[in-house]
C-alpha atoms as a PDB file:
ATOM      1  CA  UNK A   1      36.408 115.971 103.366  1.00  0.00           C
ATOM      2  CA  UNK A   2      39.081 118.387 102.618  1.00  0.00           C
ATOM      3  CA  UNK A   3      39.965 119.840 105.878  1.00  0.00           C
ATOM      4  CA  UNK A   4      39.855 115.991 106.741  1.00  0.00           C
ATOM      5  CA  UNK A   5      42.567 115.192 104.670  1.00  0.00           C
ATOM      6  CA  UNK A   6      44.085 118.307 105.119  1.00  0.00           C
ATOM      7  CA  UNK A   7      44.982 117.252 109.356  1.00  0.00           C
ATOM      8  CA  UNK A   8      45.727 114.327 108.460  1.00  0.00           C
ATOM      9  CA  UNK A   9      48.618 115.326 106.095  1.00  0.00           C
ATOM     10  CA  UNK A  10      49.533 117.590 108.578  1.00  0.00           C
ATOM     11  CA  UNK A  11      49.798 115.068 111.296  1.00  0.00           C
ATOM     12  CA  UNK A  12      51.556 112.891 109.080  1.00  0.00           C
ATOM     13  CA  UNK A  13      53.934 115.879 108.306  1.00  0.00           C
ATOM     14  CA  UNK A  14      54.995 116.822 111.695  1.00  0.00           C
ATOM     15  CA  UNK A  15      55.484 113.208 112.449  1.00  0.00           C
ATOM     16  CA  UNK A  16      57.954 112.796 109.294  1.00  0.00           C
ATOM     17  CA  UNK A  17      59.706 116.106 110.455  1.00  0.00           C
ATOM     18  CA  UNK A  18      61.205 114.150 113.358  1.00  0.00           C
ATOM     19  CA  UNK A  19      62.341 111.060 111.867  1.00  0.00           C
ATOM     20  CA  UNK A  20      66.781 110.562 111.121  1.00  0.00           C
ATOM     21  CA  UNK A  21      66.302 110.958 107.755  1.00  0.00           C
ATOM     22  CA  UNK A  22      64.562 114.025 107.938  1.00  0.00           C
ATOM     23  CA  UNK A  23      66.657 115.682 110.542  1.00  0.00           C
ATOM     24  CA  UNK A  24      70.192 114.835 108.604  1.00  0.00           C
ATOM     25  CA  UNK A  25      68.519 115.790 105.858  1.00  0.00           C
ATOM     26  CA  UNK A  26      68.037 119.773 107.385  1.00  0.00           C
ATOM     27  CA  UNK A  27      71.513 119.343 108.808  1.00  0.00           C
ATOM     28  CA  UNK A  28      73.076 119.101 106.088  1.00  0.00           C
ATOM     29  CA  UNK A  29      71.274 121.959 104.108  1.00  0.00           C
ATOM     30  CA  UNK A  30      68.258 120.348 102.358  1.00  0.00           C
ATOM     31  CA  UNK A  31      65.288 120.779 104.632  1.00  0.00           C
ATOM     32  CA  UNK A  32      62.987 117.553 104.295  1.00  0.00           C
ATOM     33  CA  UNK A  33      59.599 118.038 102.118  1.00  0.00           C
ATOM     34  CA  UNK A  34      57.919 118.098 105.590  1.00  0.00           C
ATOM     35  CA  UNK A  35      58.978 120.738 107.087  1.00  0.00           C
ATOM     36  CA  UNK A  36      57.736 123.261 103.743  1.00  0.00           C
ATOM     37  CA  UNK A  37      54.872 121.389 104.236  1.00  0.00           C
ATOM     38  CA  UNK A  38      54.463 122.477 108.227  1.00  0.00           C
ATOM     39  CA  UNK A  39      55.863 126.030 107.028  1.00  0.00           C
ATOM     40  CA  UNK A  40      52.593 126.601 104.920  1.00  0.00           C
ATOM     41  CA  UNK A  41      50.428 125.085 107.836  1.00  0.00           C
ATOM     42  CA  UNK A  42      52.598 127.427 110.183  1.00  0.00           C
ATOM     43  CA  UNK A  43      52.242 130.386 107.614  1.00  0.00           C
ATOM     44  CA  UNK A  44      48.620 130.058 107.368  1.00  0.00           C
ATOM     45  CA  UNK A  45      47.947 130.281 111.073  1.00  0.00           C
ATOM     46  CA  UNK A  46      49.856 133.879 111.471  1.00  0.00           C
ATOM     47  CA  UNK A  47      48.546 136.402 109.067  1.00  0.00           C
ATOM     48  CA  UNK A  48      51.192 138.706 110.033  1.00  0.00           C
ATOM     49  CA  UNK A  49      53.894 137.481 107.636  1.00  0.00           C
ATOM     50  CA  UNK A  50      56.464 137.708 110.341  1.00  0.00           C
ATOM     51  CA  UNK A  51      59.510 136.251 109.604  1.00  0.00           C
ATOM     52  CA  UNK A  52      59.289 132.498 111.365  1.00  0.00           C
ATOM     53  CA  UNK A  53      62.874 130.435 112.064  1.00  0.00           C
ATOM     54  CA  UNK A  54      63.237 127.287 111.619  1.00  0.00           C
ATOM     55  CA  UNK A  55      63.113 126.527 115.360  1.00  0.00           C
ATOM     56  CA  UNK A  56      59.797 127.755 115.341  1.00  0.00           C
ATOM     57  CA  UNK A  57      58.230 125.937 112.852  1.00  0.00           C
ATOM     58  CA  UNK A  58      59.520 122.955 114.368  1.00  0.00           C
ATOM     59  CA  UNK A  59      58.021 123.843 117.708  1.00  0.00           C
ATOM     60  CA  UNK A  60      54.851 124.080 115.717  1.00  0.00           C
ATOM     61  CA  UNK A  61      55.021 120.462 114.772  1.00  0.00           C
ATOM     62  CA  UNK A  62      55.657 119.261 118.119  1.00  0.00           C
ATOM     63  CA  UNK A  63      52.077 121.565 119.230  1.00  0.00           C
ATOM     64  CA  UNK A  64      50.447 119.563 115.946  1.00  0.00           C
ATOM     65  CA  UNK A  65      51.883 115.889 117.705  1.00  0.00           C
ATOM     66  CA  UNK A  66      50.626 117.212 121.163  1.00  0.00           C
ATOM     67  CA  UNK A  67      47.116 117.492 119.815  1.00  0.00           C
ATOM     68  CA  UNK A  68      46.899 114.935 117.385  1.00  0.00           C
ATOM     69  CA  UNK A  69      49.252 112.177 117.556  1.00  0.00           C
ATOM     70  CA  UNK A  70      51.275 111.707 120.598  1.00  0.00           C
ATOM     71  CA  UNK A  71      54.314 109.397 119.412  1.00  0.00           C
ATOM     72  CA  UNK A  72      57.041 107.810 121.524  1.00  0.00           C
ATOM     73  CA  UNK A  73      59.366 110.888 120.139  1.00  0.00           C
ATOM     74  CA  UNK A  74      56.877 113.162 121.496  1.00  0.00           C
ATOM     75  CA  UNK A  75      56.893 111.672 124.823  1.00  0.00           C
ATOM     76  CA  UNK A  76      60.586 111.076 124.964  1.00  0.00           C
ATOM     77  CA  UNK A  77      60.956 114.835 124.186  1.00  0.00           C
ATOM     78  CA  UNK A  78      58.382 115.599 126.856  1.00  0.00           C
ATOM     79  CA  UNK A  79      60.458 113.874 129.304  1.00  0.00           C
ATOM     80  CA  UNK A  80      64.147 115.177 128.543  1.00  0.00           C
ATOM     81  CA  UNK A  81      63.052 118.390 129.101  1.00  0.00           C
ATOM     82  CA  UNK A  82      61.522 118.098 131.842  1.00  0.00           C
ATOM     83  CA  UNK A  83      63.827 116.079 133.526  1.00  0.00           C
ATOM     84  CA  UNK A  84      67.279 117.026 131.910  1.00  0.00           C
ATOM     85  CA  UNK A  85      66.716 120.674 130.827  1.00  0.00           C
ATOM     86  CA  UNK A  86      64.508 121.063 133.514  1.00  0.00           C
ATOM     87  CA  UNK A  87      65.778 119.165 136.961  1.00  0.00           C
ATOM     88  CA  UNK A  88      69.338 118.272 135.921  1.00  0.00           C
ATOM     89  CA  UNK A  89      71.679 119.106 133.701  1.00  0.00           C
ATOM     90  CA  UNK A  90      73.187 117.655 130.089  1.00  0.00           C
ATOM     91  CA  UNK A  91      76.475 117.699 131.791  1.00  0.00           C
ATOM     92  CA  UNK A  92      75.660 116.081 134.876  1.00  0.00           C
ATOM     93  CA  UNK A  93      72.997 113.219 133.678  1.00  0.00           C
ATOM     94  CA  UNK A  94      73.592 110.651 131.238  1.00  0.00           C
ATOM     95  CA  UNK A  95      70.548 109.614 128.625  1.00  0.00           C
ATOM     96  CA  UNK A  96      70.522 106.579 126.951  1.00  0.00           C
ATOM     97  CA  UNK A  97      67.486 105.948 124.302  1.00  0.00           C
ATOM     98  CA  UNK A  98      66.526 102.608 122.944  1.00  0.00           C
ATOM     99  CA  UNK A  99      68.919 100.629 125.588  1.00  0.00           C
ATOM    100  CA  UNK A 100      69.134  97.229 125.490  1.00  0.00           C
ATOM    101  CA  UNK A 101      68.639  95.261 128.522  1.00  0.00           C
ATOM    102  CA  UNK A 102      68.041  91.705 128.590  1.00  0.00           C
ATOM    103  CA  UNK A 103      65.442  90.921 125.652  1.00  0.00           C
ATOM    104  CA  UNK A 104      63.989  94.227 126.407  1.00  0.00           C
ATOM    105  CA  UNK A 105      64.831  97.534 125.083  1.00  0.00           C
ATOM    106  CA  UNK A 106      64.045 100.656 127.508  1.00  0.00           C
ATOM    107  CA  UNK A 107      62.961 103.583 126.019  1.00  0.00           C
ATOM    108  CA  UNK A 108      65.177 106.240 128.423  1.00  0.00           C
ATOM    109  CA  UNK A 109      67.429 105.477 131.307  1.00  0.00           C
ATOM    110  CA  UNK A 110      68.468 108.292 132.641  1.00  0.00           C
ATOM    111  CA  UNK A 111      71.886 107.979 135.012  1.00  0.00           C
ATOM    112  CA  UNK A 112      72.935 110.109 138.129  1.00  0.00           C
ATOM    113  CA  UNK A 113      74.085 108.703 141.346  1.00  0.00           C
ATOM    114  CA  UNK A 114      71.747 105.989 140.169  1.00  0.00           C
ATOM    115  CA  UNK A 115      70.034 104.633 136.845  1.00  0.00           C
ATOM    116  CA  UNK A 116      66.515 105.157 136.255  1.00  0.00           C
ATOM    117  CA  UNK A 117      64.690 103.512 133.561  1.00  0.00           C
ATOM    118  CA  UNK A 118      61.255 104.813 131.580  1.00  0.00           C
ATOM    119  CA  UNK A 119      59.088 103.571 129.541  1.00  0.00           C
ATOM    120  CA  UNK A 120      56.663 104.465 127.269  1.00  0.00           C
ATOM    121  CA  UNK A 121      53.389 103.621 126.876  1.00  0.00           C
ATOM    122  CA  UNK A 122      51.288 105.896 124.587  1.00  0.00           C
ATOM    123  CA  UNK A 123      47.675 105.821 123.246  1.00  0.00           C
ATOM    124  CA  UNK A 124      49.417 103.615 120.389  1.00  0.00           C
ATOM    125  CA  UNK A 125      50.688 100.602 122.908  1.00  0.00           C
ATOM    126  CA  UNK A 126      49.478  98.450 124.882  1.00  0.00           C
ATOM    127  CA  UNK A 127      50.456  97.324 128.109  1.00  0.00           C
ATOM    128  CA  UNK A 128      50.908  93.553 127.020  1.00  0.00           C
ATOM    129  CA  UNK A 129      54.899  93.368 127.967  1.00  0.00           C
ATOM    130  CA  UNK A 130      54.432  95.627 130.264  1.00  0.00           C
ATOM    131  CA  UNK A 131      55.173  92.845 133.088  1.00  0.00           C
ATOM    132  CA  UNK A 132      58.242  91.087 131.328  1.00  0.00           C
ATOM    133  CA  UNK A 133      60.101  94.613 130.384  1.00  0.00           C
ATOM    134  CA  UNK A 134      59.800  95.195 134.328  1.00  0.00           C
ATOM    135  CA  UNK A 135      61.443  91.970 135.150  1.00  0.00           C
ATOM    136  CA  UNK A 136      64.231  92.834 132.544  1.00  0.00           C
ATOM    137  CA  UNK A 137      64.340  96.321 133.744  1.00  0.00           C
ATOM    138  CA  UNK A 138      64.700  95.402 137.233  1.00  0.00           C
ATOM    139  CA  UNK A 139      68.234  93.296 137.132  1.00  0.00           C
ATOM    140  CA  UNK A 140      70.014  96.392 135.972  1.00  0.00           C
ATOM    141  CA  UNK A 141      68.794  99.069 137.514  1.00  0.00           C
ATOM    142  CA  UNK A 142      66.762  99.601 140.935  1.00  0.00           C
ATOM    143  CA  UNK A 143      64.397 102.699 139.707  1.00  0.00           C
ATOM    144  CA  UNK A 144      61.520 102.263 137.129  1.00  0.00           C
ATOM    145  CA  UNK A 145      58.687 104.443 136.095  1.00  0.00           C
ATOM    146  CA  UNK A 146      56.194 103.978 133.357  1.00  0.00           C
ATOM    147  CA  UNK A 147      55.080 106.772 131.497  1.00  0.00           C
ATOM    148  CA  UNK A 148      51.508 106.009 130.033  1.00  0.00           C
ATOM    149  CA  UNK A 149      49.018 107.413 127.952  1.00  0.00           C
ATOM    150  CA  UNK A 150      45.596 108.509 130.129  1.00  0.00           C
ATOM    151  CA  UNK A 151      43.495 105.320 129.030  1.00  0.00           C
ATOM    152  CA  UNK A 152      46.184 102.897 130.441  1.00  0.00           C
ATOM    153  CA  UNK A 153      46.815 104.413 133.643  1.00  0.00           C
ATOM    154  CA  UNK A 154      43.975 102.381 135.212  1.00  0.00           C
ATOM    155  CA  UNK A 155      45.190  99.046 134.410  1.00  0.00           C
ATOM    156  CA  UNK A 156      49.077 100.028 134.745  1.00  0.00           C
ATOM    157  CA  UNK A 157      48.306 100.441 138.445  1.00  0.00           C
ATOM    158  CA  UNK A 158      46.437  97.379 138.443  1.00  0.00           C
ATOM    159  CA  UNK A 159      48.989  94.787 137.264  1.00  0.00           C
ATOM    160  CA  UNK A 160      52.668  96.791 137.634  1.00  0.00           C
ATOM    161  CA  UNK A 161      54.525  96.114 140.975  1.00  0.00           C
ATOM    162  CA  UNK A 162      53.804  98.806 143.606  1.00  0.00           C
ATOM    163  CA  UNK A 163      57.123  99.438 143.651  1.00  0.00           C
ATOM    164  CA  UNK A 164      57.300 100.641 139.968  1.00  0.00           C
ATOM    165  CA  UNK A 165      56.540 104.330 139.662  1.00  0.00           C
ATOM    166  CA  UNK A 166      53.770 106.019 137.199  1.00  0.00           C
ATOM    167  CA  UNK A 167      53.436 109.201 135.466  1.00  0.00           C
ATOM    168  CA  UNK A 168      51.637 110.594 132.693  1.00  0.00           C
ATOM    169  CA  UNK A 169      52.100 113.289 130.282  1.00  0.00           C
ATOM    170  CA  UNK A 170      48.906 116.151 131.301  1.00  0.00           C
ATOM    171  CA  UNK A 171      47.476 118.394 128.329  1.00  0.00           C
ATOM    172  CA  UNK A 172      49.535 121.223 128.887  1.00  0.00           C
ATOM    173  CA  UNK A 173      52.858 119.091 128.343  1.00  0.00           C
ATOM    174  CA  UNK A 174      53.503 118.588 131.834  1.00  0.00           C
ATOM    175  CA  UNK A 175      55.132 115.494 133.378  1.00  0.00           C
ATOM    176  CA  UNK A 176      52.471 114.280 136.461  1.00  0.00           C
ATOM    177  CA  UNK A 177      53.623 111.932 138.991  1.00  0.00           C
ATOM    178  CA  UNK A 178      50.566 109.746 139.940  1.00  0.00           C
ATOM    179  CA  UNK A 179      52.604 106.916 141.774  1.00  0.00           C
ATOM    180  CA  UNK A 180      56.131 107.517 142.806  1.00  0.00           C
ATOM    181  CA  UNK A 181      58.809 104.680 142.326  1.00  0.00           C
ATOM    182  CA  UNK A 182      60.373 102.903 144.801  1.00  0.00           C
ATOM    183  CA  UNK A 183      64.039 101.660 145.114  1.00  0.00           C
ATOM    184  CA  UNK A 184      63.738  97.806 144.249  1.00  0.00           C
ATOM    185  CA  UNK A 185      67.256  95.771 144.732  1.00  0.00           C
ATOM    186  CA  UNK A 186      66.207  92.098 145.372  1.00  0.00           C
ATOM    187  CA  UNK A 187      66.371  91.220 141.700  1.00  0.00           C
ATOM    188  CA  UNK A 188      69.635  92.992 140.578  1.00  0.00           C
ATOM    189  CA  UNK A 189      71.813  90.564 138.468  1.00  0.00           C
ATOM    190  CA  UNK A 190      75.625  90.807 138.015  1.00  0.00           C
ATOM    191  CA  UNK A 191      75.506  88.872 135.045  1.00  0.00           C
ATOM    192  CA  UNK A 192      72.450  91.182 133.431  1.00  0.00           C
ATOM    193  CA  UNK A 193      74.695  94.620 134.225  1.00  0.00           C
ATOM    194  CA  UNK A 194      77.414  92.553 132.956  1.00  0.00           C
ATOM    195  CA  UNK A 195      75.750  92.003 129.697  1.00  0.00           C
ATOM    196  CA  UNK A 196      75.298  95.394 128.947  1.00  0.00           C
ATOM    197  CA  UNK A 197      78.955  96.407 129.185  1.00  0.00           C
ATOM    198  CA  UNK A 198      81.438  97.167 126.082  1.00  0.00           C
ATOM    199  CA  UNK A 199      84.273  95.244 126.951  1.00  0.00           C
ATOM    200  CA  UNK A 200      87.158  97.908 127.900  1.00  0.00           C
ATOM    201  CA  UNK A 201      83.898  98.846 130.627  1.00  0.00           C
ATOM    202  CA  UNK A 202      83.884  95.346 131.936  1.00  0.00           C
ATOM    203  CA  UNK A 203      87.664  94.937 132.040  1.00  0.00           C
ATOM    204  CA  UNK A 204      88.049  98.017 134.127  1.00  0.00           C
ATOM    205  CA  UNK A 205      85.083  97.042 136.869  1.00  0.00           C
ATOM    206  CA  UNK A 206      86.308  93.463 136.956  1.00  0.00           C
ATOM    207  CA  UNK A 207      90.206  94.618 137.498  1.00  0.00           C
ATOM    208  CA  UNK A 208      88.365  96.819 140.697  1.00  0.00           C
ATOM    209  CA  UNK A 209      86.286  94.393 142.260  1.00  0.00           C
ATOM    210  CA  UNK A 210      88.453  91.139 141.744  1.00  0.00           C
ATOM    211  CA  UNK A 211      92.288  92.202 140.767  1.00  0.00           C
ATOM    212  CA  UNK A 212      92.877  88.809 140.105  1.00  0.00           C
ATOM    213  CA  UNK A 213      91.396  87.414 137.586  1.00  0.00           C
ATOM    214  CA  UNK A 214      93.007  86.509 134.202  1.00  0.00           C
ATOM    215  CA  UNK A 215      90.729  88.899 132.144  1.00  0.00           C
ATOM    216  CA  UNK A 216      92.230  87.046 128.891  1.00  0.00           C
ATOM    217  CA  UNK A 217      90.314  83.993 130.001  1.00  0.00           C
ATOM    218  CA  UNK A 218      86.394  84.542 129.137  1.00  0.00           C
ATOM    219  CA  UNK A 219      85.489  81.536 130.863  1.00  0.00           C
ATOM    220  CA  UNK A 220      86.984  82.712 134.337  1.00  0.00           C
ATOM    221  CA  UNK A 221      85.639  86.106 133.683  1.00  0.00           C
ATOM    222  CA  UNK A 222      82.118  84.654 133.508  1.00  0.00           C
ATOM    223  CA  UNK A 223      82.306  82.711 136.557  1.00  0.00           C
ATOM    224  CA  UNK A 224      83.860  85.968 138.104  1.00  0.00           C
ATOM    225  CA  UNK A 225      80.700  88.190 137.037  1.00  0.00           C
ATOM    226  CA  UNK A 226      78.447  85.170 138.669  1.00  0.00           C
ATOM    227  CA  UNK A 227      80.191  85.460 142.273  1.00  0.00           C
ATOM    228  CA  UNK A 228      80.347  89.569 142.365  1.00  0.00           C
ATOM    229  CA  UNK A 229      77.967  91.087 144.781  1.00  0.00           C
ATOM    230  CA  UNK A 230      75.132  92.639 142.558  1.00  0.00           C
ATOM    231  CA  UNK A 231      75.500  95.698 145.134  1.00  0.00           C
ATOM    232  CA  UNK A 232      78.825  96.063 144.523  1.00  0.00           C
ATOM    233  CA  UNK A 233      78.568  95.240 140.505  1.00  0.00           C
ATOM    234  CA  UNK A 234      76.101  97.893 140.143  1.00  0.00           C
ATOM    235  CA  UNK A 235      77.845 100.825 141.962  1.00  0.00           C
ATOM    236  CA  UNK A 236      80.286 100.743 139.541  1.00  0.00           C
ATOM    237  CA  UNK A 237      78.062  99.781 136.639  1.00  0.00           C
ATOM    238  CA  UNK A 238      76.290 103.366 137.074  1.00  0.00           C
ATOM    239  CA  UNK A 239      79.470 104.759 137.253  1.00  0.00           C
ATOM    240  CA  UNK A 240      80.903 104.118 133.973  1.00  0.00           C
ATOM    241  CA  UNK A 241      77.858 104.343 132.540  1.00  0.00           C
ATOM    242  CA  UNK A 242      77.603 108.052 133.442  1.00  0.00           C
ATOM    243  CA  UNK A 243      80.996 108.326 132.674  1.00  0.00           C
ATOM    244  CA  UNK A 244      80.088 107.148 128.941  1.00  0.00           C
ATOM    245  CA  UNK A 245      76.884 108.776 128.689  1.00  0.00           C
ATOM    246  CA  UNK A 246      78.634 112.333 129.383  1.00  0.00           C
ATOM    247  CA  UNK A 247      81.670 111.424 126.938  1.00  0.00           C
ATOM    248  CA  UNK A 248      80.050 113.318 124.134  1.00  0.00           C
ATOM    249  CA  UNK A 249      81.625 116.285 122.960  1.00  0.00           C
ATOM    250  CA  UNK A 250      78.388 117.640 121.816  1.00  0.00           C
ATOM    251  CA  UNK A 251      76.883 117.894 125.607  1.00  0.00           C
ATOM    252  CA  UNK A 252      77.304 121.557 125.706  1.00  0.00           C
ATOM    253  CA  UNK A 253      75.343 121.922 122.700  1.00  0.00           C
ATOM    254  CA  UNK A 254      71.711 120.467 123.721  1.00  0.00           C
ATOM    255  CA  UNK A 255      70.738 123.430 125.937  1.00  0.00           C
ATOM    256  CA  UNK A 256      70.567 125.235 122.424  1.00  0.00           C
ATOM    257  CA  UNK A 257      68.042 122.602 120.620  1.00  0.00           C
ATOM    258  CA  UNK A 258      64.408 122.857 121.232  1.00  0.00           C
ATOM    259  CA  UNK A 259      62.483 120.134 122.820  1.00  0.00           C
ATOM    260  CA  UNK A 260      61.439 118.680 120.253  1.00  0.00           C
ATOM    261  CA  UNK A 261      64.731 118.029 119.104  1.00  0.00           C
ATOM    262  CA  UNK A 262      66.096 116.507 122.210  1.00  0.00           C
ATOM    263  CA  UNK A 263      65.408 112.798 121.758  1.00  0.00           C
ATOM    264  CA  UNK A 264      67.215 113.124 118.667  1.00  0.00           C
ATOM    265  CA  UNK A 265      69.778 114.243 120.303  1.00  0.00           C
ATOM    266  CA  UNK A 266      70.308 111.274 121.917  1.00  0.00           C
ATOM    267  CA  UNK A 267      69.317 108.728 119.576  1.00  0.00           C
ATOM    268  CA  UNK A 268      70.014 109.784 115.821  1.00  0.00           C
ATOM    269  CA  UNK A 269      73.960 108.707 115.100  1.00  0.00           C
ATOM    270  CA  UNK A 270      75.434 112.434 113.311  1.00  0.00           C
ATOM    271  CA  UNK A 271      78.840 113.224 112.425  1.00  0.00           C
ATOM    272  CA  UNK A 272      80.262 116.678 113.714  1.00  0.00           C
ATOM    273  CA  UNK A 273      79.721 118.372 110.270  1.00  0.00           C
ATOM    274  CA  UNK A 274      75.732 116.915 110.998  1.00  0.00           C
ATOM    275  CA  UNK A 275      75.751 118.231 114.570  1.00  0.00           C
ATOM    276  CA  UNK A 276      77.101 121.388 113.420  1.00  0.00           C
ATOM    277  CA  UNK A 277      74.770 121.945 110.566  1.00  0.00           C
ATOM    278  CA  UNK A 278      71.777 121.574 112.583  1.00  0.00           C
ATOM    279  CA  UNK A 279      72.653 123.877 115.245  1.00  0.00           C
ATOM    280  CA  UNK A 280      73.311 126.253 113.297  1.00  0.00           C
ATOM    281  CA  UNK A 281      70.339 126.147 110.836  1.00  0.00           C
ATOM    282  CA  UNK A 282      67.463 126.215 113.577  1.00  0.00           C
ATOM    283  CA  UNK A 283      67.327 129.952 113.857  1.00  0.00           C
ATOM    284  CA  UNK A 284      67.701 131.012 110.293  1.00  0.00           C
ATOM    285  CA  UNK A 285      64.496 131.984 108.592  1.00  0.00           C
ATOM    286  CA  UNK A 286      62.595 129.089 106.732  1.00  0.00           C
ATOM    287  CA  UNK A 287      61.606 131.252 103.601  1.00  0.00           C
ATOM    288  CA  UNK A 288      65.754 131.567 103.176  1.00  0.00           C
ATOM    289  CA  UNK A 289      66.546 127.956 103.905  1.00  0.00           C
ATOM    290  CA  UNK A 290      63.985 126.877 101.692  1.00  0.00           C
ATOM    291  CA  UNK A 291      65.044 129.110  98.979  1.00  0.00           C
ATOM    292  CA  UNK A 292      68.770 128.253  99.141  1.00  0.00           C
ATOM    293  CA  UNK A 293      67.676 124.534  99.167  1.00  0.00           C
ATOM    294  CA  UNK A 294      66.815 124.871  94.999  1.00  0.00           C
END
C-alpha cells in the first residue's frame, strides 16, 4: 500500500513541477514543494550522493511523466524538441501553444514557409472533437497532424480525413510518423485567418492586398476580408505570423532549457527578471537552491 501511494505522489509531483505557478515560482528563487519532493525521489535512486542540478532533477520528472502519466505538457515537450530543437531552429520557426482558431483551440502550430497545426490526443482524451477541431483547423492553415496516444491510433485513422497526418509518441520518446499529412487548401477561409489577426497585423495585409480600402471603416474592411483570395490571404497570414512568433527577445535563450521546459517556454507569460531567473537557476545544485530558499 505504501509504495502505492508512494508513485502516486510522485506522479502527482512531477506533474505539479510543470505547471506556471510552479515554474515562476523556481524563477524567482523559491523552488515549488514539488520539486524537493522529486529531489528525494531523484536522491533515492543514485546512491552515489553526487551533486544533482536542478536541470537534472527536472529531467527526472519528465522520465517519471514518460512512464506514468503522459500529459499534454509531456507531449507538447516531446514534440518541440523534436521538431524545433531537433529539425529547425528557435530562430527560424515560430510556436504558438493553445492558439485559438475558430471555436477550437490547437494545441501547437508551428510556422515556416507554411503553418502546421498539432494536436494532441493522449491516453487522457478522447477523440470526440476530433472531427470539428479539423474543420476549424483546416480554414487557417493547410497542414494538420494529430498526435495520439497508442489506443486511439486505430480509430483516428478510421474517422480523420486521409489527408490529415498521424503520429504517435513511441516508448523511447520518439516522434513516429504512421500517416503523413497532406497539403489540404479547398477549405481555407479569409475571414477565419482574418479572425485570428491583432489588428496592426490585419491593417498591414489589408493595405498589401487591397491599397484602397478605408481601413477606418470596419464595415468595408469586412466585406474586403470576404472578397480576398484565401491563397493570397494566407501567404501573408503565415508571414506575419512568423514574423510575430520570432519577435521574442528571449529566442536565443530556449536552446539552453531542457525539454521538458520547452512548452513552457512558449506558453507560460514571464517577465524578463522571470526569464532570467530560470535560466539561470537550472544548473545550480538543488541541495543549495533548496537551502537558500529558507
Amino acid at each position: 500500500m505504501n509504495v502505492s501511494i508512494h508513485a502516486v505522489e510522485r506522479v502527482t509531483d512531477a506533474n505539479r513541477i510543470f505547471g506556471a505557478s510552479a515554474i515562476r515560482e523556481l524563477a524567482l528563487g523559491d523552488p515549488p514543494s514539488a520539486l524537493a519532493a522529486i529531489w528525494e525521489d531523484y536522491s533515492r535512486s543514485y546512491s552515489d550522493d553526487s551533486p544533482a542540478s536542478v536541470r537534472s532533477v527536472l529531467e527526472w520528472a519528465q522520465r517519471i511523466l514518460a512512464k506514468k502519466y503522459q500529459t499534454e505538457y509531456y507531449y507538447k515537450s516531446i514534440l518541440l524538441k523534436k521538431l524545433v530543437l531537433g529539425v529547425h531552429s528557435p530562430k527560424t520557426l515560430a510556436v504558438f501553444s493553445e492558439f485559438k482558431i475558430g471555436r477550437c483551440r490547437a494545441d501547437l502550430v508551428l510556422v515556416n514557409g507554411l503553418g502546421t497545426v498539432y494536436e494532441v490526443k493522449t491516453g487522457l482524451d478522447d477523440l470526440n472533437r476530433a472531427s470539428r477541431q479539423v474543420k476549424e483547423y483546416y480554414k487557417c492553415f493547410s497542414q494538420v497532424v494529430f498526435v495520439v496516444d497508442a489506443r486511439h491510433v486505430g480509430k483516428a485513422i478510421e474517422i480523420l480525413p486521409q489527408s490529415v497526418g498521424i503520429s504517435c509518441i513511441t516508448n523511447r520518446q520518439q516522434l513516429k510518423v504512421l500517416r503523413p499529412y497532406k497539403k489540404e487548401i479547398s477549405f481555407l477561409s479569409s475571414k477565419a485567418m482574418f479572425s485570428c489577426l491583432r489588428r496592426r497585423e490585419y491593417e498591414e495585409i489589408l493595405g498589401e492586398l487591397s491599397p484602397s480600402i478605408d481601413l477606418a471603416n470596419y464595415r468595408e474592411v469586412l466585406n474586403c476580408v470576404d472578397r480576398i483570395d484565401a491563397g493570397a490571404m494566407q501567404d501573408a497570414f503565415t508571414k506575419i505570423l512568423r514574423r510575430r512568433g520570432l519577435s521574442s527577445p528571449r529566442l536565443g535563450d530556449i536552446p539552453q532549457l531542457p525539454p521538458s521546459l520547452l512548452p513552457a517556454a512558449y506558453l507560460y507569460k514571464m517577465s524578463r527578471r522571470e526569464w532570467a531567473g530560470l535560466i539561470n537557476v537550472l544548473d545550480r545544485d538543488m541541495a543549495d537552491v533548496l537551502e537558500r530558499s529558507f
